[in-house]
N, C-alpha and C. Protein backbone atom coordinates (compact mmCIF):
# COMPACT_ATOMS: atom_id res chain seq x y z
N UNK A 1 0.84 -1.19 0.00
CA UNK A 1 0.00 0.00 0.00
C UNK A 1 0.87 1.24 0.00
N UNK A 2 0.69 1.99 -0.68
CA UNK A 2 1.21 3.33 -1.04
C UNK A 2 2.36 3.56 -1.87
N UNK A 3 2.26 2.58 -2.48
CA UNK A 3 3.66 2.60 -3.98
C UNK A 3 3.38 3.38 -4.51
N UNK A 4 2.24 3.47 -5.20
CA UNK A 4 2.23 4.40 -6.04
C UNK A 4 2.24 5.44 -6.11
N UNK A 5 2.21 6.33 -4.64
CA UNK A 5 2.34 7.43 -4.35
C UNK A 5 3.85 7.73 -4.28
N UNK A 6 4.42 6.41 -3.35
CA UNK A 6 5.74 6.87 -3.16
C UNK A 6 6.39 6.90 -4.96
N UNK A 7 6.02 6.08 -6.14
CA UNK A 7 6.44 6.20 -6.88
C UNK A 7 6.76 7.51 -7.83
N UNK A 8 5.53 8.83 -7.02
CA UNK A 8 5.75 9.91 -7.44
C UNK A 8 7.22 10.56 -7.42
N UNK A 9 7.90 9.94 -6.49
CA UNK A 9 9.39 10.25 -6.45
C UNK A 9 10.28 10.81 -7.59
N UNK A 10 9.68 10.49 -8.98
CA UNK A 10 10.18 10.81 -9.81
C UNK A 10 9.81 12.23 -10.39
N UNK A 11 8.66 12.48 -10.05
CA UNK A 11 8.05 13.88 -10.34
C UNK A 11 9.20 14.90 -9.34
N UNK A 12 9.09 14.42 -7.69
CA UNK A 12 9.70 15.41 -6.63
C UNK A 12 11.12 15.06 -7.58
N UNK A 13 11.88 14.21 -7.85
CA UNK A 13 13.16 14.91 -8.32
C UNK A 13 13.41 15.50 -9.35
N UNK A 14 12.49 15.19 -10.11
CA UNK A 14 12.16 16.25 -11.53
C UNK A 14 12.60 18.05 -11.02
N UNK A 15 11.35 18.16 -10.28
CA UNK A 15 11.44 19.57 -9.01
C UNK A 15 12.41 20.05 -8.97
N UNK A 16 12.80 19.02 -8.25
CA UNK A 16 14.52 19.45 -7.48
C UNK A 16 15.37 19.51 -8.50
N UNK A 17 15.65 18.54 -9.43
CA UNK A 17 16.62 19.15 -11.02
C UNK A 17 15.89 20.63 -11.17
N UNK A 18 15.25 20.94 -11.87
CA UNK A 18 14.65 21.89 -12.48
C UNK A 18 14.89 22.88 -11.75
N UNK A 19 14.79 23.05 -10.02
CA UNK A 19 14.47 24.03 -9.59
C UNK A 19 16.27 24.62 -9.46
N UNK A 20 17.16 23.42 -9.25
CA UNK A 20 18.50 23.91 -8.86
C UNK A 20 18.73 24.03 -10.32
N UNK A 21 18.85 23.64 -11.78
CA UNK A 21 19.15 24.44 -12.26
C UNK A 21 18.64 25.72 -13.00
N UNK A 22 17.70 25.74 -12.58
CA UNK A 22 16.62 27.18 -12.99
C UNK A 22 17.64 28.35 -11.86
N UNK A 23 18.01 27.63 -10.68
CA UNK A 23 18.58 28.50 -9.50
C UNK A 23 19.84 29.37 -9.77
N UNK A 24 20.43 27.73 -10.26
CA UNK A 24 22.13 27.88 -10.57
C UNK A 24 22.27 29.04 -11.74
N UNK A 25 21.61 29.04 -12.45
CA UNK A 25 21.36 29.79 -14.26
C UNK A 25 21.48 31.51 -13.24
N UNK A 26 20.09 31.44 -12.53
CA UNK A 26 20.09 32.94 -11.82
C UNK A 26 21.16 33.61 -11.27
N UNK A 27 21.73 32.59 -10.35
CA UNK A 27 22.78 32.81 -9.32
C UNK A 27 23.95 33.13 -9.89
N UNK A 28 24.29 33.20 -11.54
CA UNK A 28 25.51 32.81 -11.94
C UNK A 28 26.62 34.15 -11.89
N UNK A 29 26.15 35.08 -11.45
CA UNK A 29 26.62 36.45 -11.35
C UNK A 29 26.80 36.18 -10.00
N UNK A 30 26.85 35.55 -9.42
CA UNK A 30 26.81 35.75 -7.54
C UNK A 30 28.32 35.15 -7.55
N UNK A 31 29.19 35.34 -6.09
CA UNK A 31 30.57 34.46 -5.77
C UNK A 31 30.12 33.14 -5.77
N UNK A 32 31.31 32.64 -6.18
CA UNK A 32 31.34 30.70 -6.30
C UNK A 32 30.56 30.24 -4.84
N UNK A 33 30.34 30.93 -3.07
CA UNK A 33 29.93 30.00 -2.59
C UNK A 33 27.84 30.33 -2.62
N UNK A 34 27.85 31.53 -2.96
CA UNK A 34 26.69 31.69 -3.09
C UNK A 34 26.07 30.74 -4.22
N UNK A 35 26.56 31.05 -5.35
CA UNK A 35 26.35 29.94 -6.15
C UNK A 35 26.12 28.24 -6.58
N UNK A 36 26.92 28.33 -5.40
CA UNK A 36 26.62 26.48 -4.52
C UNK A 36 25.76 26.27 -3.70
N UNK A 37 25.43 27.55 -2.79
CA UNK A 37 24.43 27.22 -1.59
C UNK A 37 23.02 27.57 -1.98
N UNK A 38 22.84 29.18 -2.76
CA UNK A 38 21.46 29.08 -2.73
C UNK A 38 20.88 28.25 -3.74
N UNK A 39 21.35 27.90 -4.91
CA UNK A 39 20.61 26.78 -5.93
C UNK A 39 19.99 25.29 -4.87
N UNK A 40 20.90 24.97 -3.72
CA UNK A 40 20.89 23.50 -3.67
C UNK A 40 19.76 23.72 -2.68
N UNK A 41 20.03 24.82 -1.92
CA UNK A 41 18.89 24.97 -0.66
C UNK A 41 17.37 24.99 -1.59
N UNK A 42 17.30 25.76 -2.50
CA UNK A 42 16.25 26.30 -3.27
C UNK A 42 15.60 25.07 -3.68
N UNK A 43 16.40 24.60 -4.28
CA UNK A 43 16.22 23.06 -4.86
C UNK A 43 15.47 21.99 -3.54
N UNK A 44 16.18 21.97 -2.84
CA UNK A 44 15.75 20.86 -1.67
C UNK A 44 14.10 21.39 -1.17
N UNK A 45 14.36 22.72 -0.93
CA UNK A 45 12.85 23.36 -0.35
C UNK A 45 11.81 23.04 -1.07
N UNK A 46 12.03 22.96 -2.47
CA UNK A 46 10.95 23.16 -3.66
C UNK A 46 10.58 21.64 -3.95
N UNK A 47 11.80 20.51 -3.48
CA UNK A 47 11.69 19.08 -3.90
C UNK A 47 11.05 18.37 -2.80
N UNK A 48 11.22 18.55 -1.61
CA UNK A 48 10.72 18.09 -0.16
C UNK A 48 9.51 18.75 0.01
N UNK A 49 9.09 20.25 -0.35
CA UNK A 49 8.00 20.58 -0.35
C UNK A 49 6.78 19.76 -1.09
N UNK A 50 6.99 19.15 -1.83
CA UNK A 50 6.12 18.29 -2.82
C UNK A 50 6.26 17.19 -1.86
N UNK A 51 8.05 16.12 -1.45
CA UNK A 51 7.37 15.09 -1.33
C UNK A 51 7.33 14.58 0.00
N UNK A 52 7.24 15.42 1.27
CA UNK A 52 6.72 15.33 2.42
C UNK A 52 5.52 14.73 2.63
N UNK A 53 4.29 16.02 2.04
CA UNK A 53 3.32 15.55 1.75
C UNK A 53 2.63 13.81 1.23
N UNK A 54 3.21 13.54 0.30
CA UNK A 54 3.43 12.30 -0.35
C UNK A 54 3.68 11.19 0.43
N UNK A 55 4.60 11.14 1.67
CA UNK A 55 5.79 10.69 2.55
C UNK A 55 4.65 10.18 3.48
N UNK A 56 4.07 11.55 4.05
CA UNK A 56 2.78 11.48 4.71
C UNK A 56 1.90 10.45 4.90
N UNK A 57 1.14 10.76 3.52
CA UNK A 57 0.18 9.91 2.84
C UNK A 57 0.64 8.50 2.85
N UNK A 58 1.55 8.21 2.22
CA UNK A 58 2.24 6.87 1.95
C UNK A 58 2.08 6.50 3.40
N UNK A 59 2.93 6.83 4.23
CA UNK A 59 2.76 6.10 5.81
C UNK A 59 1.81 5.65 6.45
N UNK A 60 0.65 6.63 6.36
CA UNK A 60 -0.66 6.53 7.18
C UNK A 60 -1.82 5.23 5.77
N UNK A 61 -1.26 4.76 4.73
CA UNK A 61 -1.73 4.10 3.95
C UNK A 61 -1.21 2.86 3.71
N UNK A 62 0.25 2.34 4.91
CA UNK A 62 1.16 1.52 4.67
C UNK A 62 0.56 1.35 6.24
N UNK A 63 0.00 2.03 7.12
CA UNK A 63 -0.17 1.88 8.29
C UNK A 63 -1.03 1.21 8.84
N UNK A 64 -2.39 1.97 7.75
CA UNK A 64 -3.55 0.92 7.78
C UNK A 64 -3.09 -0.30 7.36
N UNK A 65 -2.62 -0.76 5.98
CA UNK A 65 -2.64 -1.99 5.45
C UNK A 65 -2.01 -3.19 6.66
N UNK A 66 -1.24 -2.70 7.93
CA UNK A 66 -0.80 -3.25 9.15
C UNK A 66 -1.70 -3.95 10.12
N UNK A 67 -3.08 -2.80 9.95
CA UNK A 67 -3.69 -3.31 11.00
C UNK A 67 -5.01 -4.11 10.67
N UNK A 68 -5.24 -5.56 10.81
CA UNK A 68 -5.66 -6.72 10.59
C UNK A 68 -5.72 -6.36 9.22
N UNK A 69 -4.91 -7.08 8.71
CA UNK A 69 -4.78 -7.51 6.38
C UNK A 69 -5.57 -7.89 6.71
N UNK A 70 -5.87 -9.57 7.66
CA UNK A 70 -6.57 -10.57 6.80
C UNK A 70 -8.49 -10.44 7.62
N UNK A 71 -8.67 -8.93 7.95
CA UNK A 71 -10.01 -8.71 8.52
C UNK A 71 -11.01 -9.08 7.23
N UNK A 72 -11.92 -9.48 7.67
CA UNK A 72 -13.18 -9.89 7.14
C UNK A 72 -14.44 -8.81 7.61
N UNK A 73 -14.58 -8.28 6.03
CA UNK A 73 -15.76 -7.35 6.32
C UNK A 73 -17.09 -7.99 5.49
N UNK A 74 -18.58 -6.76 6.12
CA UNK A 74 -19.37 -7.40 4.85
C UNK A 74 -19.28 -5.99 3.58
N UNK A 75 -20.12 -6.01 3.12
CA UNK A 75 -19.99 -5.26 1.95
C UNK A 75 -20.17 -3.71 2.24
N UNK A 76 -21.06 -3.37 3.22
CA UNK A 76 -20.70 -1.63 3.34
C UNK A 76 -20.08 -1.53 4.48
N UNK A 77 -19.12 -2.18 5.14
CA UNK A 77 -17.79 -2.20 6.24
C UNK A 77 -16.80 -1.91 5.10
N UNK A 78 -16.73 -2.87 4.26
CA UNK A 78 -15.87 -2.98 2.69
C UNK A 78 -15.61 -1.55 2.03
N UNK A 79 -16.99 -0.98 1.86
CA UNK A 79 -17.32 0.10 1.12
C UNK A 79 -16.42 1.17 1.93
N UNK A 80 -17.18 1.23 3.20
CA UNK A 80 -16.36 2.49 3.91
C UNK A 80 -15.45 2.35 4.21
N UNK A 81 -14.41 1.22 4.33
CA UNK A 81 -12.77 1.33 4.55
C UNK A 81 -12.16 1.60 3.39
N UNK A 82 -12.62 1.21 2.25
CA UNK A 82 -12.15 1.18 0.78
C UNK A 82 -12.28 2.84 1.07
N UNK A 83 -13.06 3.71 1.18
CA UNK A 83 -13.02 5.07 0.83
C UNK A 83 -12.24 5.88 2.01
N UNK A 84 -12.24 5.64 3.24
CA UNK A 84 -11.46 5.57 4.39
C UNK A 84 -9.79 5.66 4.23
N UNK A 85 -9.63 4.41 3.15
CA UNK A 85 -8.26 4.31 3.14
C UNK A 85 -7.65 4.40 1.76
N UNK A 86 -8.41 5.15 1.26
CA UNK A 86 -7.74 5.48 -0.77
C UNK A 86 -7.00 6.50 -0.02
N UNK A 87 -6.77 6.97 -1.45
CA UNK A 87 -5.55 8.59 -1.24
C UNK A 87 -6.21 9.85 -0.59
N UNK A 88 -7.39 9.89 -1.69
CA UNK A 88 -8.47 10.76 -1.16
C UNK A 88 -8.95 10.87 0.15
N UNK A 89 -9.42 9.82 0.99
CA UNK A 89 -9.76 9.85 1.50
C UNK A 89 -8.97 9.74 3.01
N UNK A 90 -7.59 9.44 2.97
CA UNK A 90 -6.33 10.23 3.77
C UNK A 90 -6.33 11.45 3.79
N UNK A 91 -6.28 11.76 2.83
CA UNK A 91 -5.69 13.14 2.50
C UNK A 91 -7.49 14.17 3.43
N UNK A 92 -8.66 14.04 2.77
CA UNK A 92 -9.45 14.55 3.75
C UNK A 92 -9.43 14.31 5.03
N UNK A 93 -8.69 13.06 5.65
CA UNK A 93 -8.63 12.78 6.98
C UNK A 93 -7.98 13.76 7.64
N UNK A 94 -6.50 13.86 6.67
CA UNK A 94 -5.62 14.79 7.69
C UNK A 94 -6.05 15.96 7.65
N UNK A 95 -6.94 16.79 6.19
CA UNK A 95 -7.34 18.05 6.20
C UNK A 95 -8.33 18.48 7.64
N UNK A 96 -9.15 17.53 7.63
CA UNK A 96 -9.84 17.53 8.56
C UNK A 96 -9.74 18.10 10.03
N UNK A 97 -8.54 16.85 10.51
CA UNK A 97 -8.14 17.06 11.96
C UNK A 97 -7.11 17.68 11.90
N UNK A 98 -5.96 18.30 11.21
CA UNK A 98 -4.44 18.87 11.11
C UNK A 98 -4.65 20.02 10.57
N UNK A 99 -5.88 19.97 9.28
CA UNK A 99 -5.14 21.17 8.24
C UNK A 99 -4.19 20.89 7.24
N UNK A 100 -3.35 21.69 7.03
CA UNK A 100 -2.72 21.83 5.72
C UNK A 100 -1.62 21.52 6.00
N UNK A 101 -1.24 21.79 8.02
CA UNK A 101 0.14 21.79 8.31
C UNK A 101 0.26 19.86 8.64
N UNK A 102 -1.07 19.35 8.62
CA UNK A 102 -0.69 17.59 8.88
C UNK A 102 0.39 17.28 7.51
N UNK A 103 -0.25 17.49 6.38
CA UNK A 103 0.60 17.12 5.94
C UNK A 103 2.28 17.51 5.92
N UNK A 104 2.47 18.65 6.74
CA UNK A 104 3.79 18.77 6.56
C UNK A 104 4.47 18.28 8.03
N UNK A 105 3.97 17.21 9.05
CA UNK A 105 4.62 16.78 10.18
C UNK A 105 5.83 16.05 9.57
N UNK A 106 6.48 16.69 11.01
CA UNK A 106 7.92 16.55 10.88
C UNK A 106 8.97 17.56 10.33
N UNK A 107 8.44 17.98 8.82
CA UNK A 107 8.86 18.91 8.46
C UNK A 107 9.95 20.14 8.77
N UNK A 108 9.23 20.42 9.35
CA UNK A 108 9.41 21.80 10.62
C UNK A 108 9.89 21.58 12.12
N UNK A 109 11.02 22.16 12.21
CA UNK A 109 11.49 21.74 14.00
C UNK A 109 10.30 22.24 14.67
N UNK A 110 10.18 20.82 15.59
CA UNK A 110 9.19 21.20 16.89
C UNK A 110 9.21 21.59 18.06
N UNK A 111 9.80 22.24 19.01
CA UNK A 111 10.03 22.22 20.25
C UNK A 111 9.16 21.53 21.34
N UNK A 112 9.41 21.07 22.13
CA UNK A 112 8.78 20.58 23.07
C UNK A 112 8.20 21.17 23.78
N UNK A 113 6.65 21.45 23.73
CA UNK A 113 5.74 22.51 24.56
C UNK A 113 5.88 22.19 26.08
């Protein structure tokens, strides 16, 4: 469960090429270390920004598939886990109770309240 999301991987490094050298091209008037640092930072922000999210999803869809595989439902138990546990219907989960920032846990240093 959640390959195919994680398989988006190829899109987030698409990102990250594109964005460091769209960066590097800009930067090219800047000193040699500016020129190394802000492309790669730019790059990482713009590539992890996409696949956090993704990262997310994938887990909480690799998480369910953990808890009882071999359960036996009848047909609208069936129905509502099937919609429960698609992409879609993760993804409204976390909107739900998190917001916008569920999908970005971890992300962001947390301090300990």
């Amino acid at each position: 469960r959640g390959f195919p999301i994680f398989a988006l991987g190829v899109v987030f490094g698409q990102a990250y090429i594109t964005t460091y050298e769209y960066a590097k091209y800009q930067c090219s008037h800047m000193n040699a270390f500016l020129q190394g640092l802000l492309p790669g930072a730019l790059a990482s922000i713009a590539g992890q920004s996409l696949s956090v999210p993704a990262d997310v999803v994938t887990q909480r869809l690799q998480i369910q598939g953990m808890k009882n595989p071999s359960q036996k439902m009848d047909l609208q138990s069936a129905t509502w886990k099937k919609k429960e546990g698609s992409f879609a219907g993760i993804c409204r989960k976390i909107i739900k109770y998190d917001g916008i920032s569920g999908f970005y846990r971890g992300y962001f240093y947390q301090p300990d309240e």
